[in-house]
Protein backbone atom coordinates (compact mmCIF):
# COMPACT_ATOMS: atom_id res chain seq x y z
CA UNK A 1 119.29 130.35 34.43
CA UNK A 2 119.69 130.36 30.86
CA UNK A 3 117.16 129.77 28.80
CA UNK A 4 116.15 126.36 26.92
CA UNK A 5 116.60 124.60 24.89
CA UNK A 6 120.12 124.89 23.76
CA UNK A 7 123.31 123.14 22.72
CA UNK A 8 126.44 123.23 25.53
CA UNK A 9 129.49 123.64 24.45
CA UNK A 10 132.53 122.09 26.26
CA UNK A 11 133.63 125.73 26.89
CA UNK A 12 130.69 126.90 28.18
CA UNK A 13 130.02 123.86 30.38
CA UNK A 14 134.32 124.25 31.68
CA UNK A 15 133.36 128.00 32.46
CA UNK A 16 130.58 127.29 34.48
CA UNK A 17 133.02 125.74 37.22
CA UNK A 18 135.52 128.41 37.54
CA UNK A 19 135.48 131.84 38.35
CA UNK A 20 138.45 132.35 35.98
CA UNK A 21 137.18 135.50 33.40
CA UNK A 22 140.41 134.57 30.86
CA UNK A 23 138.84 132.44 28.06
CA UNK A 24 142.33 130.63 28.00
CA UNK A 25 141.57 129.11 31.33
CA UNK A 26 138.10 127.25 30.20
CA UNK A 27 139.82 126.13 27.16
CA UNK A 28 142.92 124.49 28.69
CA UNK A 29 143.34 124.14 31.93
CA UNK A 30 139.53 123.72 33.84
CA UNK A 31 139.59 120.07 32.64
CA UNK A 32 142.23 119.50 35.18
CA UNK A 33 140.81 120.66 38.21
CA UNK A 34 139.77 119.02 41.21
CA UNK A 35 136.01 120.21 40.79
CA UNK A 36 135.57 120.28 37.23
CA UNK A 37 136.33 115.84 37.25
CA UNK A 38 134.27 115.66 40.33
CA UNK A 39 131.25 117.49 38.17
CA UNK A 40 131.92 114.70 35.16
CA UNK A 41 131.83 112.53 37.57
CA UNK A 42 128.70 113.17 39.34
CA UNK A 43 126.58 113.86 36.31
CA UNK A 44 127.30 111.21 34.29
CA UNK A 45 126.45 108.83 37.38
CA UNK A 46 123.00 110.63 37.66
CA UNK A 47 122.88 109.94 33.99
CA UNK A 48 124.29 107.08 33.94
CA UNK A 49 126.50 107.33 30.68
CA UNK A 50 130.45 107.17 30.37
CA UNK A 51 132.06 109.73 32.95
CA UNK A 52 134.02 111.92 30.13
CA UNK A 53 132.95 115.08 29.27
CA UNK A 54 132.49 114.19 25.79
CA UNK A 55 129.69 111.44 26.59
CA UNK A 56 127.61 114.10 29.46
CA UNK A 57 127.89 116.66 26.56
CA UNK A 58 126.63 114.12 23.83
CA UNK A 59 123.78 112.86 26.40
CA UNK A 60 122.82 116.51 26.84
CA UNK A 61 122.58 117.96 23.78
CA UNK A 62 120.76 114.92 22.64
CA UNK A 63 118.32 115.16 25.34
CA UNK A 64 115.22 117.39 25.68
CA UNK A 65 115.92 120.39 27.23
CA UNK A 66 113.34 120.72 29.87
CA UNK A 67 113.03 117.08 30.89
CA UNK A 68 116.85 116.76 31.15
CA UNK A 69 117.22 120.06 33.60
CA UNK A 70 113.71 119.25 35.30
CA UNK A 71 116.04 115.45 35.67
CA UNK A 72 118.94 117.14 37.47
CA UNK A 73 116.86 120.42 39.56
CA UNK A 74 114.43 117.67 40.78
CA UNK A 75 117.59 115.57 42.55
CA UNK A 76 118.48 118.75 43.63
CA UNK A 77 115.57 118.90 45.99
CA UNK A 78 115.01 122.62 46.06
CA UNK A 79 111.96 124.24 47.45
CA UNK A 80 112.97 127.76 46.75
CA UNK A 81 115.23 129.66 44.96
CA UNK A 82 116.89 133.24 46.24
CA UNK A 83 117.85 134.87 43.10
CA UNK A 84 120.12 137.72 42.48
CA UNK A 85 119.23 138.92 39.20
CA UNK A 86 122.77 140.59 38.91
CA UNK A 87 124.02 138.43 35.81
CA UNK A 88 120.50 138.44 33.99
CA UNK A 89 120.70 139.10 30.41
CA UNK A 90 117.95 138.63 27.02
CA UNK A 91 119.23 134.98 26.86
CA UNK A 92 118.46 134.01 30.57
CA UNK A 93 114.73 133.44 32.31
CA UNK A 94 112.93 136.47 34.05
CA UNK A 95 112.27 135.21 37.82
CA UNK A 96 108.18 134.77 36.58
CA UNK A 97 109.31 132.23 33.61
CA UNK A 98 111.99 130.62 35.95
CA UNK A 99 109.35 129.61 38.41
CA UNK A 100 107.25 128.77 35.26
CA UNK A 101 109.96 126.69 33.80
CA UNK A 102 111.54 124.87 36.65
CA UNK A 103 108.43 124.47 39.12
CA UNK A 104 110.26 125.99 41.96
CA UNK A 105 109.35 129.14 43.63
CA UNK A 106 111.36 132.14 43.21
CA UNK A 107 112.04 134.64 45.65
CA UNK A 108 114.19 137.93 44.55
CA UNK A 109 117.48 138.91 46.61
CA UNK A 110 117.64 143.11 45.57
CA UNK A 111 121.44 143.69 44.08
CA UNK A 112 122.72 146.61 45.68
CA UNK A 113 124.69 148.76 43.62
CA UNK A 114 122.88 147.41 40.70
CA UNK A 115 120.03 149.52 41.96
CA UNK A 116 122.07 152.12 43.59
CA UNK A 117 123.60 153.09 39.88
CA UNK A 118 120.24 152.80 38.54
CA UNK A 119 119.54 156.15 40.38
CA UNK A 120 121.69 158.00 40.30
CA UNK A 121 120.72 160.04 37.52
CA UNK A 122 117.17 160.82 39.90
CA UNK A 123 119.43 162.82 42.54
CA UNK A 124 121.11 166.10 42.54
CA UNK A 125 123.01 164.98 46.34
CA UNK A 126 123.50 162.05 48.08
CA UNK A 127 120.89 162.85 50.23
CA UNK A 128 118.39 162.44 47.49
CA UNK A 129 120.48 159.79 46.41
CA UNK A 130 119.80 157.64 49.38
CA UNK A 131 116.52 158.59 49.53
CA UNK A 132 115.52 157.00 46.05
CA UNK A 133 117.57 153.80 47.20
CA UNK A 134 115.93 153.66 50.55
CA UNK A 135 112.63 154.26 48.85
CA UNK A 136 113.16 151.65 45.80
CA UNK A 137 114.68 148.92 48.81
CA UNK A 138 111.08 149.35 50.34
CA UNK A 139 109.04 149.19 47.05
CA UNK A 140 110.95 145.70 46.56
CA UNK A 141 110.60 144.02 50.11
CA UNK A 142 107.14 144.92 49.53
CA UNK A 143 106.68 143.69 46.23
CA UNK A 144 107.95 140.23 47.47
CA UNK A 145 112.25 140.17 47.92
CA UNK A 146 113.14 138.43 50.15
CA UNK A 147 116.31 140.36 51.11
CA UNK A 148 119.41 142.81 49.86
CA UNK A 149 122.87 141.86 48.66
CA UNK A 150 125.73 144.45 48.13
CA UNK A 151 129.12 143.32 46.08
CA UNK A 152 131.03 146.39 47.88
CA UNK A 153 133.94 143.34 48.36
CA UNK A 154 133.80 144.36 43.96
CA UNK A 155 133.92 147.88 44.05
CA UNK A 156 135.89 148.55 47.13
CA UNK A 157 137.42 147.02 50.38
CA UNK A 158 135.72 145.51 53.02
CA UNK A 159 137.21 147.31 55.89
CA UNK A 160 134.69 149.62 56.26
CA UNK A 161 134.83 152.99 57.60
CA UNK A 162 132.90 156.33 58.44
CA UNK A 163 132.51 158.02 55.09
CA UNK A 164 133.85 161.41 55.08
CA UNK A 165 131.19 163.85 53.77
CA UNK A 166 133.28 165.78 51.38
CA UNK A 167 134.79 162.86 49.60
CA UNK A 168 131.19 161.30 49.44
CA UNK A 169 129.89 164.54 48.00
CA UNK A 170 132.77 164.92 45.43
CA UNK A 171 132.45 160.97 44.72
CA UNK A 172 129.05 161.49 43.84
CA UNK A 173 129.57 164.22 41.76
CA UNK A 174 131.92 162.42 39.42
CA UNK A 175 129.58 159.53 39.14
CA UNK A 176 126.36 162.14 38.59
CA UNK A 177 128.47 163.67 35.60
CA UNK A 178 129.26 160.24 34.30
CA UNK A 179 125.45 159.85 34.39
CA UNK A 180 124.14 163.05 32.80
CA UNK A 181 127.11 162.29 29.88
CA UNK A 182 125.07 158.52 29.50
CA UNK A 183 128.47 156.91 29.99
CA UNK A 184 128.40 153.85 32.10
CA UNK A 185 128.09 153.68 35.14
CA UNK A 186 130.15 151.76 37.97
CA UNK A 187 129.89 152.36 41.76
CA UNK A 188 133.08 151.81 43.42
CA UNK A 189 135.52 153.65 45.86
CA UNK A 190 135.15 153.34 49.65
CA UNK A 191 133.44 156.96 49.22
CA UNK A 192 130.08 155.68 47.18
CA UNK A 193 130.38 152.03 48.75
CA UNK A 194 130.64 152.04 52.21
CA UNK A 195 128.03 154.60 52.12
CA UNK A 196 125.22 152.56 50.47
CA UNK A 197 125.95 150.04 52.71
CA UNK A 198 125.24 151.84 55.87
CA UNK A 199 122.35 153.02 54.57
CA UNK A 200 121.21 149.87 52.92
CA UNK A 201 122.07 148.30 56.20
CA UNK A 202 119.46 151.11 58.13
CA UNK A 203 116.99 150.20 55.90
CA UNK A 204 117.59 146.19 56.27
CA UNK A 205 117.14 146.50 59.80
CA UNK A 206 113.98 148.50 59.63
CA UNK A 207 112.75 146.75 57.21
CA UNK A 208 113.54 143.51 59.16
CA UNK A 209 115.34 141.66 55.76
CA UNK A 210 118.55 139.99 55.75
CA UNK A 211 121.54 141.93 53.86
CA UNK A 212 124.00 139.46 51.90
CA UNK A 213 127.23 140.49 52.11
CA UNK A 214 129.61 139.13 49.24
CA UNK A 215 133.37 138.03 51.24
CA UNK A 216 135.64 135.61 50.03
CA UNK A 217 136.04 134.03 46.97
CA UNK A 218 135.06 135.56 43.45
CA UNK A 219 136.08 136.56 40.40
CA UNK A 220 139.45 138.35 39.54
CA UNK A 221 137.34 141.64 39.55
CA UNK A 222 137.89 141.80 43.41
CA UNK A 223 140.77 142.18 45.59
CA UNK A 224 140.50 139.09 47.36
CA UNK A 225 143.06 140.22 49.86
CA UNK A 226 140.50 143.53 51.00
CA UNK A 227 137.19 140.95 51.27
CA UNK A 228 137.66 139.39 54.82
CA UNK A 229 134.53 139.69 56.60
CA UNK A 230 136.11 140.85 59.79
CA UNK A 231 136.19 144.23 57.94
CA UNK A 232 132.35 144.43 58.63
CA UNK A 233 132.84 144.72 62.38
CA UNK A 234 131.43 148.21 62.44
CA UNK A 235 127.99 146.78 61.23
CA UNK A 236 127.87 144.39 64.22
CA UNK A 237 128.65 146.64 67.06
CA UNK A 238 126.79 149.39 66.30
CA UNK A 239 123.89 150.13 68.21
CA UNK A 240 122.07 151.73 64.89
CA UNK A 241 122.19 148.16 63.10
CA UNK A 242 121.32 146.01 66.19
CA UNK A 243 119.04 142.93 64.83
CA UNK A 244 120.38 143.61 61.22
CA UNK A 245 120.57 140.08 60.14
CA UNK A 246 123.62 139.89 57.63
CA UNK A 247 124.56 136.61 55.95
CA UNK A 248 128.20 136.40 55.06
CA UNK A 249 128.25 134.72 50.94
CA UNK A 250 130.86 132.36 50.33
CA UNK A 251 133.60 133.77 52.67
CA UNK A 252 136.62 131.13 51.58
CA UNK A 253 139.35 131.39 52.25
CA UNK A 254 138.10 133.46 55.12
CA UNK A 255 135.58 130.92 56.67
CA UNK A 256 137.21 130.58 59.52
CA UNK A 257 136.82 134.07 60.43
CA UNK A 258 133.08 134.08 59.26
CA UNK A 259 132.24 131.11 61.83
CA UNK A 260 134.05 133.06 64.23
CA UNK A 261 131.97 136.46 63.33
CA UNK A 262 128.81 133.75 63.80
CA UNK A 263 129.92 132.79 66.68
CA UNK A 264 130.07 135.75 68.48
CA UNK A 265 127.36 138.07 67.35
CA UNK A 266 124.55 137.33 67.30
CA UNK A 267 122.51 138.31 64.09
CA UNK A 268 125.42 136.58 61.90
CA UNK A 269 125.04 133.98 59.47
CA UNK A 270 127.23 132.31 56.93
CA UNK A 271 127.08 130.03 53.90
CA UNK A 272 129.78 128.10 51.76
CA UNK A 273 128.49 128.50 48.38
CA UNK A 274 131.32 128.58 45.37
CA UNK A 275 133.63 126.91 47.93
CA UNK A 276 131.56 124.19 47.62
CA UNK A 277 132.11 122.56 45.20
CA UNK A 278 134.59 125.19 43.28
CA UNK A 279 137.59 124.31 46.00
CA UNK A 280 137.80 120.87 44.79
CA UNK A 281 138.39 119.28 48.34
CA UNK A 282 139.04 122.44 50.37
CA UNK A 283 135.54 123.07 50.30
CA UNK A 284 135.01 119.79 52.53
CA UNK A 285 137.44 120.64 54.52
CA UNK A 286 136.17 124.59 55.14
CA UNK A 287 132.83 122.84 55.77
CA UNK A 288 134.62 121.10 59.01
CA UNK A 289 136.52 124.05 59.53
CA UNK A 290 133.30 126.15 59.27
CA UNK A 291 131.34 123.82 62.02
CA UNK A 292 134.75 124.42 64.54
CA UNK A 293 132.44 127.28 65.49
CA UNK A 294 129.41 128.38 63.87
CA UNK A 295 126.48 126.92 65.39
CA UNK A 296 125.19 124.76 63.05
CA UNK A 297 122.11 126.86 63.69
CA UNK A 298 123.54 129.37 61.57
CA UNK A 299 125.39 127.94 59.05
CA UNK A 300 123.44 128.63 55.59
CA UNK A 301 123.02 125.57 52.53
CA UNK A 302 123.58 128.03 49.26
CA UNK A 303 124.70 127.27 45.85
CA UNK A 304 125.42 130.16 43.94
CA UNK A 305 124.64 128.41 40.94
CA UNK A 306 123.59 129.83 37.57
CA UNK A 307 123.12 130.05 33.61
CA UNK A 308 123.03 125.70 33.79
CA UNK A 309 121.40 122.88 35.44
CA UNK A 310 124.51 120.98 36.29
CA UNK A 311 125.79 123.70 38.03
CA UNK A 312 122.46 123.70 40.56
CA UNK A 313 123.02 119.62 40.59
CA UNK A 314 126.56 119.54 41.25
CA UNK A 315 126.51 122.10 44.34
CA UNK A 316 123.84 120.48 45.62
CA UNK A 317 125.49 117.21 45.87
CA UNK A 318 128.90 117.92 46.75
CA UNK A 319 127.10 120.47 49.77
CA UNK A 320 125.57 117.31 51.14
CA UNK A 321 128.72 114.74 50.97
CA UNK A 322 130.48 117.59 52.62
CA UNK A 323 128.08 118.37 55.10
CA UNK A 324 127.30 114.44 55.41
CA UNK A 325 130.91 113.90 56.14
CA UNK A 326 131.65 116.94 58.84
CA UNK A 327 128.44 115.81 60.71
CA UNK A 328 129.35 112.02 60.27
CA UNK A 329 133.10 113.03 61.54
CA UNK A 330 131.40 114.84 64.76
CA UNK A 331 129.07 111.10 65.55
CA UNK A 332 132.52 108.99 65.03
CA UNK A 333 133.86 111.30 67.67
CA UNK A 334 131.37 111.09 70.15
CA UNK A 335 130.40 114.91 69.88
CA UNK A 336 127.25 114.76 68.41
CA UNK A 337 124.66 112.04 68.64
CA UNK A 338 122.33 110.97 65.38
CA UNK A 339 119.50 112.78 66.09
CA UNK A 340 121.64 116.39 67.41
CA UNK A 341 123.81 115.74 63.64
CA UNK A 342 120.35 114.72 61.62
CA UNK A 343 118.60 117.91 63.45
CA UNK A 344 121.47 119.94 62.20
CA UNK A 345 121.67 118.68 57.92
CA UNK A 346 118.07 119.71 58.77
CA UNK A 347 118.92 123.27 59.81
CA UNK A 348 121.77 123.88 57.58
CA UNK A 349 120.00 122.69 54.57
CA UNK A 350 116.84 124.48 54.69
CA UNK A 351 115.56 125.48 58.25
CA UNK A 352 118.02 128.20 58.48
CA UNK A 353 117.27 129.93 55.25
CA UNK A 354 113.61 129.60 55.97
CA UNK A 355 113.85 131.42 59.42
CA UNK A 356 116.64 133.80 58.38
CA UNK A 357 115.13 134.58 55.17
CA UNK A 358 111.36 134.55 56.82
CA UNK A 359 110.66 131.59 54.24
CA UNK A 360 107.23 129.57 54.72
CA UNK A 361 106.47 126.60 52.36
């Protein structure tokens, strides 16, 4: 989260509801969405003031800055945050002054390739290579992560396949050049990814922490059309990964085939963070779409929120009217009684997480 205080801009608040990189989009078009007039709509009840952006801006900037996001994290009911550090920068909190500032625990998901290009310039092969990573993966679980996320769906497709040894070694050697030059560094190629990931997956396993895999929706950095989960079938049928617990992030438009994926092996989970709330009314319907077949047992609350409060506030709501509405759907129909759809809000909003993510309170 970004530090406070500070003034919000209508910009800045617009781009916090898209994944849209093109200024242009925040600046005209974002005020027209589906999810960006449900967010008016929901703050300024919470704060009770006119439901325009102009009057939840005024309200805002008027306000103290730690009561006013203390106001909207508290309603947001979170125990603990899982935080991938990958968009940090000198204007947002460390993970030590977020639990400071906000009063809520903070637990440290390890980005991937973030690390992975961080060492790079330690190795002469990829052996080494993987070594360091393998070695660094261990020094964080230990040091209090609570689990491993890789963006490969970023920096390369998701239909993974054995890496040929050549092409990794000349892959690595372009990127170790890049390195000793002090350009910047970017892992991507099918070469470098898929790589990591098996061996970040290895080390998952042994090291008995979940690994996030971003599918689905995103940014305009990624191929959406290469980041269906079903790619990661190797990963689930391999003997060398069995009890791997992988949690498939976001996975709209492909949610159907991530509650499939959950609902036949069985160290799968999912969430529908950015689809809800980002897909407007889509993401209520993936959410019904979503229960069609993943047991609710394994169907993960996340938010994916960042930088502001109102992003934290508004996923959290719209996740439970969703999830409210599926279950409530399921009792009309005579499929689930009260107490089976109350047990499973219970699971989906925090029992899951706690188990998959080894979580006590």
């Amino acid at each position: 989260m970004r530090r406070w205080p500070y003034q919000l801009s209508a910009v800045e608040l617009r781009s916090a509801f898209t994944e849209a990189l093109e200024p242009q989009l925040a600046e005209h078009h974002v005020v027209h969405t589906a999810v960006y007039q449900s967010a008016i709509q929901r703050i300024a009840a919470e704060l009770q003031c006119e439901a325009t952006e102009a009057a939840v801006l005024a309200y805002r900037n008027a306000a103290e800055s730690a009561t006013y996001a203390h106001r909207l994290l508290q309603r947001t009911a979170t125990s603990t945050m899982l935080v991938d550090a990958g968009f940090a920068t000198p204007a947002t909190f460390t993970l030590a002054e977020q639990e400071h500032a906000t009063g809520i625990s903070q637990r440290e998901i390890i980005r991937l390739e973030t690390l992975a290009e961080s060492l790079v310039h330690e190795a002469g092969d990829p052996r080494e290579w993987f070594g360091a990573i393998r070695g660094a993966l261990r020094a964080g679980i230990e040091r209090g992560a609570a689990g491993v996320k890789t963006i490969c769906a970023y920096r390369a497709t998701l239909k993974l396949q054995p890496v040929d040894t050549d092409d990794l070694g000349v892959a690595f050697s372009a990127i170790r050049l890049r390195a000793e030059r002090e350009e910047h560094l970017r892992l991507s190629g099918s070469a470098l990814c898929h790589a990591l990931l098996f061996e970040a997956a290895q080390e998952c396993r042994e090291l008995d922490v979940p690994l996030q895999v971003h599918c689905g929706f995103g940014d305009p950095d990624e191929d959406l059309a290469e980041t269906s989960p079903l790619g990661l079938r190797p990963l689930f049928i391999d003997p060398a990964y069995r009890g791997l617990r992988v949690a498939l992030l976001h996975c709209y438009p492909y949610h159907r085939e991530a509650a499939y994926l959950c609902s036949v092996f069985p160290d799968v989970y999912m969430d529908l963070s950015l689809t809800i709330p980002f897909a407007g009314l889509e993401g209520g319907r993936a959410m019904r779409e979503a229960l069609g077949l993943c047991p609710t047992s394994k169907l993960l609350y996340a938010s994916d929120a960042s930088r502001y409060p109102e992003v934290f506030f508004v996923a959290a709501a719209a996740h439970r009217e969703a999830l409210a509405d599926a279950l409530g759907e399921l009792v009309e129909r005579r499929i689930l009684d009260l107490a089976t759809a109350a047990n499973a809000g219970r699971q989906v909003l925090a029992e899951n997480a706690r188990r998959v993510y080894s979580i006590k309170d």
